[in-house]
Protein backbone atom coordinates (compact mmCIF):
# COMPACT_ATOMS: atom_id res chain seq x y z
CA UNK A 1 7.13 -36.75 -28.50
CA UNK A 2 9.31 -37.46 -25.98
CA UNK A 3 9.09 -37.78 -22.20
CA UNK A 4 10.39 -35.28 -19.84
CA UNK A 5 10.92 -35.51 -16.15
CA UNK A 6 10.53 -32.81 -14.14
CA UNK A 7 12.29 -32.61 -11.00
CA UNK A 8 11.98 -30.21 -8.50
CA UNK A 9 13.12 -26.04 -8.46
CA UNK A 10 15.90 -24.98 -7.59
CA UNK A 11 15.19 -22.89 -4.43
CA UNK A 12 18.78 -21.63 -2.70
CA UNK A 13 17.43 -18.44 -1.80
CA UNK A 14 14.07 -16.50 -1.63
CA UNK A 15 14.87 -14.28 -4.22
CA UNK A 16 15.14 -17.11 -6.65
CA UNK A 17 11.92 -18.40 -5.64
CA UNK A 18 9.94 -15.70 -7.90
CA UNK A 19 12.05 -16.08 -11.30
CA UNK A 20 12.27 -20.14 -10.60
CA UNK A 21 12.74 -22.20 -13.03
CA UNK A 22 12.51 -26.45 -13.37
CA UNK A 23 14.87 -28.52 -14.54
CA UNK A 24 14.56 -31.01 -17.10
CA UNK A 25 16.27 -34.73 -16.50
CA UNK A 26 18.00 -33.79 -19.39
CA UNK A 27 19.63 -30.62 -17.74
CA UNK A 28 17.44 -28.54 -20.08
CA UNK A 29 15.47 -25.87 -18.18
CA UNK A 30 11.87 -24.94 -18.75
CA UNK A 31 9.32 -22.35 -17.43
CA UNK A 32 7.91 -22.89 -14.24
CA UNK A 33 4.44 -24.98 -15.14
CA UNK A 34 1.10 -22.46 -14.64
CA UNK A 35 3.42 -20.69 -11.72
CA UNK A 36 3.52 -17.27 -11.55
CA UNK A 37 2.39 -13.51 -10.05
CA UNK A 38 -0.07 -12.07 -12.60
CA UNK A 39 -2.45 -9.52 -12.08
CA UNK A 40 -4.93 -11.55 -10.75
CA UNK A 41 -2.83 -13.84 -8.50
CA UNK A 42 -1.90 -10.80 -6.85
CA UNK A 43 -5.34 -9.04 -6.63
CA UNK A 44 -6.31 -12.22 -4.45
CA UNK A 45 -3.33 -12.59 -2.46
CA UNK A 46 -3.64 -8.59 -1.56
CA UNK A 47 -7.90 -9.23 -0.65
CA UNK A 48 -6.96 -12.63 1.05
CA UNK A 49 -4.86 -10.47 3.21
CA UNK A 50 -7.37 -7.55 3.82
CA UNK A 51 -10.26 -10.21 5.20
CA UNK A 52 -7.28 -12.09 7.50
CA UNK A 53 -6.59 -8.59 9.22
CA UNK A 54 -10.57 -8.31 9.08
CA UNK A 55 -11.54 -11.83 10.45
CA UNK A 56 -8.94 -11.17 13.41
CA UNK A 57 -10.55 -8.23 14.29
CA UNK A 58 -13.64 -9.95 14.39
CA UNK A 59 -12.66 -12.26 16.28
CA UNK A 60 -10.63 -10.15 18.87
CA UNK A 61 -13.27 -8.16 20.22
CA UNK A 62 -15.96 -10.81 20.88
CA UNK A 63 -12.56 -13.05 22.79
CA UNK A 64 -10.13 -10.24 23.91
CA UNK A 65 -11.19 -10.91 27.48
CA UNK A 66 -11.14 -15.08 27.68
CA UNK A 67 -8.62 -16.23 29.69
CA UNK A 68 -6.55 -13.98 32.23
CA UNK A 69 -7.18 -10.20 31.74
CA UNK A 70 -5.10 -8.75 28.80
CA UNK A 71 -3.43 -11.79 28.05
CA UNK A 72 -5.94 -12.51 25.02
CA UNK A 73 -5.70 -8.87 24.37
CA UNK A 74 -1.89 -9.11 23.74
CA UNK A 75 -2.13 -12.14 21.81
CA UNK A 76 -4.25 -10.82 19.37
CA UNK A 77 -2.55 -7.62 19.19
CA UNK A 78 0.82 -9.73 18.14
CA UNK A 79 -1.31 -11.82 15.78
CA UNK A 80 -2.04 -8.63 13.70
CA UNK A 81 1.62 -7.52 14.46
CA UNK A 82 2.65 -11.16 13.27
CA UNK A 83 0.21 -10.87 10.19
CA UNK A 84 1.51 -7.54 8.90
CA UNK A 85 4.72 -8.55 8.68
CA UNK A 86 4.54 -11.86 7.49
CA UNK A 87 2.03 -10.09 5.01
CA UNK A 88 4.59 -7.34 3.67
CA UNK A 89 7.40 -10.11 3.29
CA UNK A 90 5.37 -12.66 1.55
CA UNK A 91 3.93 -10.66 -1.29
CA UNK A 92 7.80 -8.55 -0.99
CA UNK A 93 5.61 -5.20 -0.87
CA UNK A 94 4.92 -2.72 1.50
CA UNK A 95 0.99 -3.18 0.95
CA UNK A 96 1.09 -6.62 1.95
CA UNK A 97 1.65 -4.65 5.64
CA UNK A 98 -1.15 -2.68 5.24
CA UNK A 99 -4.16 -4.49 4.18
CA UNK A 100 -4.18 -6.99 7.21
CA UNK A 101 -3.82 -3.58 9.11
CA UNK A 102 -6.82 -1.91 7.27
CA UNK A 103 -8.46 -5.22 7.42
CA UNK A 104 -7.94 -5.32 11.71
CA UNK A 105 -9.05 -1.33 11.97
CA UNK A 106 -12.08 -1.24 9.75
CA UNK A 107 -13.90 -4.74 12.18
CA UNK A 108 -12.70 -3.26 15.08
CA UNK A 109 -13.74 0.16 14.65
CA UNK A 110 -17.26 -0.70 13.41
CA UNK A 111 -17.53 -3.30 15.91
CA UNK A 112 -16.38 -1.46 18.90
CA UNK A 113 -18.42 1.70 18.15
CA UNK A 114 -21.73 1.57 20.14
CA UNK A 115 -24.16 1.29 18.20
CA UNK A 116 -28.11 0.34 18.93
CA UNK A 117 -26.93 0.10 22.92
CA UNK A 118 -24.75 -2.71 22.60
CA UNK A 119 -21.11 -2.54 23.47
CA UNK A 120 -18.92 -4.98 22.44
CA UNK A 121 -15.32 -3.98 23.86
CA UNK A 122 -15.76 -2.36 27.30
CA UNK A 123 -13.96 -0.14 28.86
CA UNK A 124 -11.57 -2.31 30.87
CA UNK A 125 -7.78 -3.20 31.48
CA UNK A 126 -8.27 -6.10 28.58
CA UNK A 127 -10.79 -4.04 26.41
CA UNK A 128 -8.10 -0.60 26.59
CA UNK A 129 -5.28 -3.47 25.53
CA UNK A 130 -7.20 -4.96 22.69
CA UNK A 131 -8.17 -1.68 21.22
CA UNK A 132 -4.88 0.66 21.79
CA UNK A 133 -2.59 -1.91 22.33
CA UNK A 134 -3.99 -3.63 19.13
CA UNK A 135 -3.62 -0.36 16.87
CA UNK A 136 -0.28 0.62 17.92
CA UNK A 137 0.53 -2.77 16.91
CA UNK A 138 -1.23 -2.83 13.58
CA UNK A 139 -0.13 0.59 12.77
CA UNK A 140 3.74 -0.83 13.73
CA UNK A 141 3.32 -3.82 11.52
CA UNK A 142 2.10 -1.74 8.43
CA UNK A 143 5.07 0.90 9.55
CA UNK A 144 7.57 -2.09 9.57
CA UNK A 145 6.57 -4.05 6.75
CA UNK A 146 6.45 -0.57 4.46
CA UNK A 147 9.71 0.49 5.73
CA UNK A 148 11.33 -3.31 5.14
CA UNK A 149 9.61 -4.18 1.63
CA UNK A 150 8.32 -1.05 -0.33
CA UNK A 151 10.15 -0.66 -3.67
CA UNK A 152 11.76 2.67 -2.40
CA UNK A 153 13.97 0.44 0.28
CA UNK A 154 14.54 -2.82 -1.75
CA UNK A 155 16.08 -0.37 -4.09
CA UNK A 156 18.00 1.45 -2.01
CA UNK A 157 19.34 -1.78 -0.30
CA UNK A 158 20.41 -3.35 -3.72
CA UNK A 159 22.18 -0.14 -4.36
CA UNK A 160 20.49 0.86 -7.50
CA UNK A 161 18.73 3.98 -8.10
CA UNK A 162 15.33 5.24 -6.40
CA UNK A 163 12.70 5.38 -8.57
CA UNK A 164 14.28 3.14 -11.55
C-alpha cells in the first residue's frame, strides 16, 4: 500500500469551499476526508444557531442597561443583527437568518413578559432600545439574510431558472 500525502484544499473562492476536494502529492485528487453537509451536520448547525439567537437574548435583557443608557441596548441589538447574517451566509440559506432571530424573540419575549411580579426589562430609554430596537433588528437580519441566501435569489443571481 502506498503512502499518500495530503496537502491542503484548494480554497480560491467560497463557492469551492463546499465541493472541495484534496490533492494528492501525486497530483491525484481524492474526496475530502469525513468532510461534508449531511443531514445531520446540518440539523446541528441550524439548532446551534437557534440557541446562539436564544442565549443572546438571555443575556440581553438581564445586561441591556450596564454601561451608559442604550449603549448595551444597541450592542446587543447589532449582535443579533450581526448573528443573522453571518448565520444566513454561513450555512448559504435563508434559514440560517432566521433561527438566531427565532432563537433572540422566543428568550426575550418569555423573559420580558411579567410574569409572577417580576419584571425583567423595564420600561426605560435602554429597556424600549433593547426590546424594539432589538426586534427591528432581528426581524432585518432574518429579512436580509432570506433576501441574500434563499435558493429563490442564488438562483436568480446565477441566472438559471427559479424553482430548478
Amino acid at each position: 500500500m502506498e503512502s499518500q500525502t495530503w496537502l491542503q484544499p484548494r480554497v480560491t473562492s467560497l463557492p469551492d469551499v463546499n465541493g472541495t476536494r484534496w490533492v494528492r502529492a501525486d497530483g491525484g485528487q481524492s474526496p475530502s476526508p469525513g468532510f461534508g453537509a449531511g443531514p445531520v451536520v446540518m440539523a446541528s448547525a441550524h439548532t446551534m444557531l437557534f440557541l446562539l439567537g436564544a442565549v443572546e437574548g438571555l443575556l440581553g435583557t438581564f445586561h441591556y442597561s450596564n454601561g451608559p443608557a442604550p449603549l448595551a441596548a444597541v450592542g446587543f441589538g447589532l449582535a443579533i443583527l450581526a448573528t443573522c447574517v453571518l448565520g444566513a451566509w454561513g450555512m448559504r440559506s435563508g434559514l440560517g437568518g432566521v433561527l438566531p432571530a427565532a432563537g433572540w424573540f422566543l428568550a426575550t419575549l418569555l423573559l420580558s413578559s411579567g410574569s409572577g411580579g417580576s419584571v425583567l426589562v423595564t420600561n426605560t430609554m435602554a429597556g424600549q432600545w433593547f426590546l424594539f430596537g432589538g426586534s427591528v433588528l432581528a426581524a432585518g437580519g432574518a429579512v436580509i439574510g432570506f433576501t441574500l441566501w434563499s435558493k429563490t435569489s442564488v438562483a436568480r443571481r446565477a441566472g438559471r431558472p427559479v424553482g430548478k
